[in-house]
Protein backbone atom coordinates (compact mmCIF):
# COMPACT_ATOMS: atom_id res chain seq x y z
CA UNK A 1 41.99 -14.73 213.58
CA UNK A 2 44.95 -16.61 215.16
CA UNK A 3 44.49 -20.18 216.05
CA UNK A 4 46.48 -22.67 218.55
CA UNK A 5 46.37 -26.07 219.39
CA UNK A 6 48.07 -27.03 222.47
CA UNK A 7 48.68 -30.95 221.39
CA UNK A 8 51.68 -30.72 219.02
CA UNK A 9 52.48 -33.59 217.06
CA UNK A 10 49.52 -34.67 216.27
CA UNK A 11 50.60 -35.73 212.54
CA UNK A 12 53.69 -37.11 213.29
CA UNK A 13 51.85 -39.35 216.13
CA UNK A 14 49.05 -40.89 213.69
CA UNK A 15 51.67 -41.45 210.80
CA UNK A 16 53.93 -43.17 213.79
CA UNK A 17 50.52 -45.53 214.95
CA UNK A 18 50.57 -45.94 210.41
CA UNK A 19 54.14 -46.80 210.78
CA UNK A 20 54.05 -49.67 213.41
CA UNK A 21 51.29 -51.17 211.68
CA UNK A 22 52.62 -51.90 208.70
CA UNK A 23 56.83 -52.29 209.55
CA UNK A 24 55.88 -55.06 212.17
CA UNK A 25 53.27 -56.41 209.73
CA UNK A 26 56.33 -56.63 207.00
CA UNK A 27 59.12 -57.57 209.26
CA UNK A 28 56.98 -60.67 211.54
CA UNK A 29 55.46 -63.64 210.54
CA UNK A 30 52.95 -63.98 213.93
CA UNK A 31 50.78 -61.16 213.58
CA UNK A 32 46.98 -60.75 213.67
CA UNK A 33 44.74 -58.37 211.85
CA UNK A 34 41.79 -56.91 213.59
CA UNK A 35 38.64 -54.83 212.87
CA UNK A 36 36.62 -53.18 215.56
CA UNK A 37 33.03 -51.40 215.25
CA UNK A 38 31.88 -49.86 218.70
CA UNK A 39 29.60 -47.29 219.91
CA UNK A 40 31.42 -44.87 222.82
CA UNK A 41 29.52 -43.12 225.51
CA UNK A 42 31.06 -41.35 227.98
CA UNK A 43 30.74 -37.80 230.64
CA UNK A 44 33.31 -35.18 228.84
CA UNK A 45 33.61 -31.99 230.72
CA UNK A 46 34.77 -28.20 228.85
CA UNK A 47 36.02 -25.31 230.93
CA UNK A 48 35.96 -21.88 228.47
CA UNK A 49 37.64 -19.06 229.63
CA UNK A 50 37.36 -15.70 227.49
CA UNK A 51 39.72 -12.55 228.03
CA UNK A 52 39.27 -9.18 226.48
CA UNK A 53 42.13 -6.96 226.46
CA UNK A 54 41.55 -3.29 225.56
CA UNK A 55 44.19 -0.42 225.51
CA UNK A 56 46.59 -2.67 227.52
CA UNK A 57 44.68 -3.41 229.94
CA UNK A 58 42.43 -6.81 230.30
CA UNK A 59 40.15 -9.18 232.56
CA UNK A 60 39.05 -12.83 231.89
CA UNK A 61 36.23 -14.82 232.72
CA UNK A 62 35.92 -18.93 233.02
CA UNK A 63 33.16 -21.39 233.02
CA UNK A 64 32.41 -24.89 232.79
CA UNK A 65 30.07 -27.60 231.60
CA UNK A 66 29.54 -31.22 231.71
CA UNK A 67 27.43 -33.65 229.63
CA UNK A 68 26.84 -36.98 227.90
CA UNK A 69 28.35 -37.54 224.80
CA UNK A 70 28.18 -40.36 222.28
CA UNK A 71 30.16 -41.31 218.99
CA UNK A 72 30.56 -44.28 217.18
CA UNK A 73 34.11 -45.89 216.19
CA UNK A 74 35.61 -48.05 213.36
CA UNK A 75 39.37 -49.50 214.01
CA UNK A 76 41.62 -51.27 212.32
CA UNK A 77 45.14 -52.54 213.63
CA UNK A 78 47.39 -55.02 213.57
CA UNK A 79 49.13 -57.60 216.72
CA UNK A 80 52.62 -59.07 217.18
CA UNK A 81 52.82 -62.06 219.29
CA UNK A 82 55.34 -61.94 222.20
CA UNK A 83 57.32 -64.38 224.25
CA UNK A 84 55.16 -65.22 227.43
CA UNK A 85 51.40 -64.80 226.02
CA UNK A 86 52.20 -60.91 225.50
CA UNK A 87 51.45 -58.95 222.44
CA UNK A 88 52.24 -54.95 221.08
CA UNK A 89 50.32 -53.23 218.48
CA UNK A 90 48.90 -50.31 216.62
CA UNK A 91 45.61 -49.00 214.94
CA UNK A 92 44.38 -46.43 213.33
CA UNK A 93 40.16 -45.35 214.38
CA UNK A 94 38.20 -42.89 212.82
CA UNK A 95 34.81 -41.41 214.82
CA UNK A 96 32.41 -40.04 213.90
CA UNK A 97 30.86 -37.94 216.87
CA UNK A 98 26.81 -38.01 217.94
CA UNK A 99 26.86 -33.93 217.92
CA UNK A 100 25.60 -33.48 221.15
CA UNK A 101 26.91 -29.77 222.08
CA UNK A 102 27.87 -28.61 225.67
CA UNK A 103 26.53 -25.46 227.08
CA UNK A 104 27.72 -22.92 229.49
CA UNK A 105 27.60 -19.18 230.11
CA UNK A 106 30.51 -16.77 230.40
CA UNK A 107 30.12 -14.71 233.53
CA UNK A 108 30.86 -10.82 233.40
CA UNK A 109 33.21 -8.55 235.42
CA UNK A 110 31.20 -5.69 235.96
CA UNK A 111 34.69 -3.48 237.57
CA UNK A 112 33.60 -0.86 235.37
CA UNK A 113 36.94 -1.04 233.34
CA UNK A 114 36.65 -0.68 229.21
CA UNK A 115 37.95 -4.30 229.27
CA UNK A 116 35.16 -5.91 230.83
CA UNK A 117 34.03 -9.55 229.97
CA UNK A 118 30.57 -9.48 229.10
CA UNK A 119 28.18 -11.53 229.57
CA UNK A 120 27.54 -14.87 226.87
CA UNK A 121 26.54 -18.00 225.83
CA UNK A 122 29.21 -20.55 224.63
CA UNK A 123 29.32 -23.78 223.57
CA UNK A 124 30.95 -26.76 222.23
CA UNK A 125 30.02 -29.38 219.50
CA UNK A 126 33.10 -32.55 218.12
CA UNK A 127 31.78 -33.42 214.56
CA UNK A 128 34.34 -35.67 213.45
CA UNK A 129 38.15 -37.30 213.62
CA UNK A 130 40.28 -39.66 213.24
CA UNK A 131 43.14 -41.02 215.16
CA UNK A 132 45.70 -43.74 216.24
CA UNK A 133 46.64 -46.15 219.24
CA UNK A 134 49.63 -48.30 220.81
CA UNK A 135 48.59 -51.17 222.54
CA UNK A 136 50.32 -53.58 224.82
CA UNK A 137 48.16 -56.68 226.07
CA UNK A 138 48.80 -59.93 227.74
CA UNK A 139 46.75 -62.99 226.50
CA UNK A 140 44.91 -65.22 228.93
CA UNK A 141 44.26 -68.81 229.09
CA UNK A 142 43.43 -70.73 226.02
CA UNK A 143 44.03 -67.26 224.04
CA UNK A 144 40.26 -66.65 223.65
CA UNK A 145 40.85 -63.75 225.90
CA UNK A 146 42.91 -60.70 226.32
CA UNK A 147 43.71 -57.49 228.74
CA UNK A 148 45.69 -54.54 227.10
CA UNK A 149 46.40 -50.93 227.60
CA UNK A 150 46.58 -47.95 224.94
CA UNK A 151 47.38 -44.85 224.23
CA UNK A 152 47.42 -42.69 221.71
CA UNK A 153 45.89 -39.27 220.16
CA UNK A 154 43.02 -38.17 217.83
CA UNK A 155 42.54 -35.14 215.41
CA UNK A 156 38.72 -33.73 216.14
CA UNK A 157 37.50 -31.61 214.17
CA UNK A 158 35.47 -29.20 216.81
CA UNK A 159 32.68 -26.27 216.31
CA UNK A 160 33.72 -23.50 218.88
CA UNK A 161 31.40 -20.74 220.12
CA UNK A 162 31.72 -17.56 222.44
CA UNK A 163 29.21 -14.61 223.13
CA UNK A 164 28.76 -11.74 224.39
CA UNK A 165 25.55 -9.10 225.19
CA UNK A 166 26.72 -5.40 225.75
CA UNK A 167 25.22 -4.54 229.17
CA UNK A 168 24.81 -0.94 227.87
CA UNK A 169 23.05 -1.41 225.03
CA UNK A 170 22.05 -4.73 224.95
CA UNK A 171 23.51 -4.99 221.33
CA UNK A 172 24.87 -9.56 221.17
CA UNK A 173 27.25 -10.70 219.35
CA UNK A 174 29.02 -14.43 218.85
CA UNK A 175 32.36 -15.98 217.23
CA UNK A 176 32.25 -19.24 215.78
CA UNK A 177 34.81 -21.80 214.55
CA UNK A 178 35.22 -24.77 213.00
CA UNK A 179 38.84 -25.94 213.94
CA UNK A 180 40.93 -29.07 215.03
CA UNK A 181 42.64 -30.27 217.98
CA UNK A 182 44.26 -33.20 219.02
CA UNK A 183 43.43 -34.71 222.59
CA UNK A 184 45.57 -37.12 223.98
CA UNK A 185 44.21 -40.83 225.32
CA UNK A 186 45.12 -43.22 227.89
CA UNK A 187 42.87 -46.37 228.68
CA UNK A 188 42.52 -49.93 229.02
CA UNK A 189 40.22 -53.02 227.78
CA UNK A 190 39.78 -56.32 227.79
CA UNK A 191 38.60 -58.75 224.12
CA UNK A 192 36.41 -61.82 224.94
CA UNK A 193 35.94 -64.49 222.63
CA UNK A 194 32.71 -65.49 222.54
CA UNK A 195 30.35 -66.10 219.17
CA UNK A 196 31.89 -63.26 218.35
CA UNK A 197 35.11 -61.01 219.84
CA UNK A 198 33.67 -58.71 222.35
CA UNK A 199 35.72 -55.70 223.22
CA UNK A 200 35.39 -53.39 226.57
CA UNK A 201 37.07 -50.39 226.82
CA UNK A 202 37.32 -47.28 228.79
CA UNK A 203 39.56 -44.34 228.02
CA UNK A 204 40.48 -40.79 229.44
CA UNK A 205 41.24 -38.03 227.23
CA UNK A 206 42.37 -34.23 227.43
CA UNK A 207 43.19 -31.42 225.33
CA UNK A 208 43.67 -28.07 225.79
CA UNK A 209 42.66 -25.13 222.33
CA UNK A 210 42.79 -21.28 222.47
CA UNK A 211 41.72 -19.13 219.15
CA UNK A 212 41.75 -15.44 219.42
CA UNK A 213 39.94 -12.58 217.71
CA UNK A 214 42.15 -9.75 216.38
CA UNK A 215 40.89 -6.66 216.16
CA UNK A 216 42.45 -2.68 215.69
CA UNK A 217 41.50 -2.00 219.23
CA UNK A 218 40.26 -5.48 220.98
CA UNK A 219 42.22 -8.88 221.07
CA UNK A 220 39.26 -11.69 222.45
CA UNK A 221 41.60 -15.14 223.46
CA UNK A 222 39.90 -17.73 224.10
CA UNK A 223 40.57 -20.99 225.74
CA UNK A 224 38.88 -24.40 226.21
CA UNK A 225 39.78 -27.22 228.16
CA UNK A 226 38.08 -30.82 227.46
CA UNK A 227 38.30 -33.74 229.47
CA UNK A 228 36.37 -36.93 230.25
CA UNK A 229 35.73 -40.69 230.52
CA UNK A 230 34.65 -42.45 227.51
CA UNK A 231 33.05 -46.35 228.12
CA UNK A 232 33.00 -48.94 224.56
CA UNK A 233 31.54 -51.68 224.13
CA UNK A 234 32.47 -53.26 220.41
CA UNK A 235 32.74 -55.99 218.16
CA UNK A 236 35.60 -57.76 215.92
CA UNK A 237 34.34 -58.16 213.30
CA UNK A 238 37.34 -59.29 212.02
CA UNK A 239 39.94 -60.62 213.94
């Protein structure tokens, strides 16, 4: 089995987000520490394609599906205060995903070639991961409120799954993997102090992972694309 995940960088980005935390922590006096607990919900959206190639020859076929999911998220970061109410940081999150797994079928090509893509079931399941953040914010009035935007990257640990039904004989068969990729995030929120620090955020995200099958006479790649919008709504609970 060969594996490939299109997000490189992924360590060095987290131990970066680790990095900025604690230098500007170290090297500034006017710096706030922050915890955040939040529930995420958000429409994420997986396109599989699945090629067979077979004594050089080879023919692909792609699919997509779209559904809720929902995962819950613990932060932890730290500010630096900037001239003119603005402020930088970094944290590090880890998630913990709600499981919910997205669905789709794999088309065949019925061209009558040796290569052909049957037809399958596939789907898609996050379990887990943990990840990091840059943020740059502005604060507003009294400084009981504050707009920022982030971005930064997560590891997710991810359940993979492809079939396939031989028309001819009706014989099914399935590959399944547990393996990590790193989607990349771009978003923006806003912290209101009330009773309590209230924290809104939306994010986009998108990552791209192929894994292959390797066998004497039949190489199956396959390839899935996430994307989506992700809406949180959390809590300081220290900040």
């Amino acid at each position: 089995m060969e594996t490939h995940e299109r997000s490189p960088g992924v360590l060095i980005g987290l131990l970066a987000v680790a990095g900025l935390c604690i230098g500007v922590g170290d090297a500034y006096a006017q710096t706030s520490f922050f915890l955040r607990l939040a529930p995420e919900v958000g429409q994420a959206t997986v396109e599989h394609t699945k090629k067979v190639t077979i004594q050089g020859g080879s023919s692909s076929s792609t699919s997509s599906s779209s559904g809720l999911a929902l995962a819950g998220i613990l932060s932890g970061g730290l500010r630096l205060k900037l001239p003119g109410n603005w402020h930088v940081g970094g944290e590090i999150e880890g998630v913990v995903s709600g499981r919910r797994k997205l669905k789709g079928t794999i088309l065949p090509t019925p061209n009558g070639n040796v290569h052909d893509v049957w037809p399958g079931r596939w789907d898609f399941s996050d379990l887990s991961g943990v990840g990091g953040n840059v943020l740059l914010g502005r604060r507003l009035g009294d400084d009981r409120s504050r707009v920022y935007v982030f971005s930064g990257i997560r590891r997710m640990w991810t359940e993979f799954a492809s079939g396939g039904t031989n028309p001819a004989t009706g014989v099914a068969g399935e590959d399944r993997e547990r393996l990590g990729r790193g989607p990349w995030t771009i978003g923006a929120g806003t912290t209101l102090r009330l009773k309590w620090p209230v924290d809104f955020r939306v994010r986009y995200f998108r990552s791209l992972t192929d894994w292959a099958i390797v066998e004497e006479t039949v190489r199956l790649d396959y390839r899935y694309t996430a994307s989506g919008v992700f809406i949180s709504v959390g809590v300081h609970i220290f900040d």
